[in-house]
Protein backbone atom coordinates (compact mmCIF):
# COMPACT_ATOMS: atom_id res chain seq x y z
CA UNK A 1 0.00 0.00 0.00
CA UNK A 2 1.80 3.64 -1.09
CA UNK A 3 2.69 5.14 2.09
CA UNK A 4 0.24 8.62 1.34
CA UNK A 5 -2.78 6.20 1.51
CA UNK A 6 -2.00 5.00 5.33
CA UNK A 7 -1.32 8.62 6.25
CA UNK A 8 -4.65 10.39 4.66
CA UNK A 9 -6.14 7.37 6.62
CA UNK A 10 -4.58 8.64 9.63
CA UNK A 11 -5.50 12.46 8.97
CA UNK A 12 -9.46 11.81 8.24
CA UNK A 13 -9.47 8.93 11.07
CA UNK A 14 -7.79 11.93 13.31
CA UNK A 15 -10.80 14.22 12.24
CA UNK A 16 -13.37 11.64 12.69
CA UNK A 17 -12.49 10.96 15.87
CA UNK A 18 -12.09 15.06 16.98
CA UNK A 19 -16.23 15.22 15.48
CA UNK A 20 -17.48 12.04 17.56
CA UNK A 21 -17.41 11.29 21.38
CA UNK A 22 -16.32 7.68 20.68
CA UNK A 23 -16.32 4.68 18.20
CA UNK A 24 -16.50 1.48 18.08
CA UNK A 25 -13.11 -0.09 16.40
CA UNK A 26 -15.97 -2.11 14.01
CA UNK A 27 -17.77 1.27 13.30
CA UNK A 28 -13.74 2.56 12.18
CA UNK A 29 -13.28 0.06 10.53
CA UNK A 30 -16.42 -0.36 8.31
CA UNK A 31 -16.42 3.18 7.89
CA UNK A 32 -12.66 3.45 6.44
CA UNK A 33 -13.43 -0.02 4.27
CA UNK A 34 -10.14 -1.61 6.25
CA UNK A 35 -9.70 -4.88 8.66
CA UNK A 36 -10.30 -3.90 12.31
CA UNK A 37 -6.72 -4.91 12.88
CA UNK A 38 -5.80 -2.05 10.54
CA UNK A 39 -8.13 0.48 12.21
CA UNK A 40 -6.38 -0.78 15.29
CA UNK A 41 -2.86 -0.41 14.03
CA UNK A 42 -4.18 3.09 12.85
CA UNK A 43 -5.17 4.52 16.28
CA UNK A 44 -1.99 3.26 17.75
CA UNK A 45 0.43 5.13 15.20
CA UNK A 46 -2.07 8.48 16.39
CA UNK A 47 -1.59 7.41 19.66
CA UNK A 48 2.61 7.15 19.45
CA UNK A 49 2.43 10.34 17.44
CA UNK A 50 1.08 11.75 20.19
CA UNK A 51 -3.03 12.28 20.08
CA UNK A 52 -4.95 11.67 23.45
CA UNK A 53 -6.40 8.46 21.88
CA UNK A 54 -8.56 6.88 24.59
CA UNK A 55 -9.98 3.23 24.92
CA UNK A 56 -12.99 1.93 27.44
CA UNK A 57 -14.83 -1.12 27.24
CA UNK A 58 -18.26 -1.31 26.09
CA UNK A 59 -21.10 -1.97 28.96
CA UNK A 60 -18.14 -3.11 31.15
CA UNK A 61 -17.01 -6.00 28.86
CA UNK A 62 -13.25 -6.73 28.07
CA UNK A 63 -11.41 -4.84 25.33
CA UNK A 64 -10.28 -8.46 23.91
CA UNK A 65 -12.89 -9.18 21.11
CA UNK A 66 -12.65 -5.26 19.86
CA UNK A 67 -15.79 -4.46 22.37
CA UNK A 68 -14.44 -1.09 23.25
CA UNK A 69 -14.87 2.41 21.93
CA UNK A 70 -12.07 4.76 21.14
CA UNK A 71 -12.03 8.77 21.30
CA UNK A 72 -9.66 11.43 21.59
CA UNK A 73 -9.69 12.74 25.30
């Protein structure tokens, strides 16, 4: 995948995430048309680059099976 395809990913996940309280990693992962393991791997590079990226489990359930919702803090 070109390298300016992973990072206008990053920008419009980055301005998704400033518009919404929270997400599931499903409801990123539909919405950019990727794997949830790429959303995932998406929200981690925002996190090491520095964006208050924030995960909680959903009605108390573990964050294991992707049953969490993200947001920036």
């Amino acid at each position: 995948m070109p390298r300016n395809r992973s990072l206008v990913r990053a920008l419009s996940l980055l301005r998704l995430l400033e518009q919404r309280r929270r997400w599931s990693l499903v409801e990123l992962a539909t919405r950019f048309n990727v794997s949830t393991k790429t959303a995932r791997r998406d929200l981690r590079a925002l996190e090491e680059a520095g964006y208050p990226v924030t995960q909680t489990p959903i009605d108390g359930r573990g964050m294991r099976r992707g049953e969490s919702r993200w947001w920036l803090a």
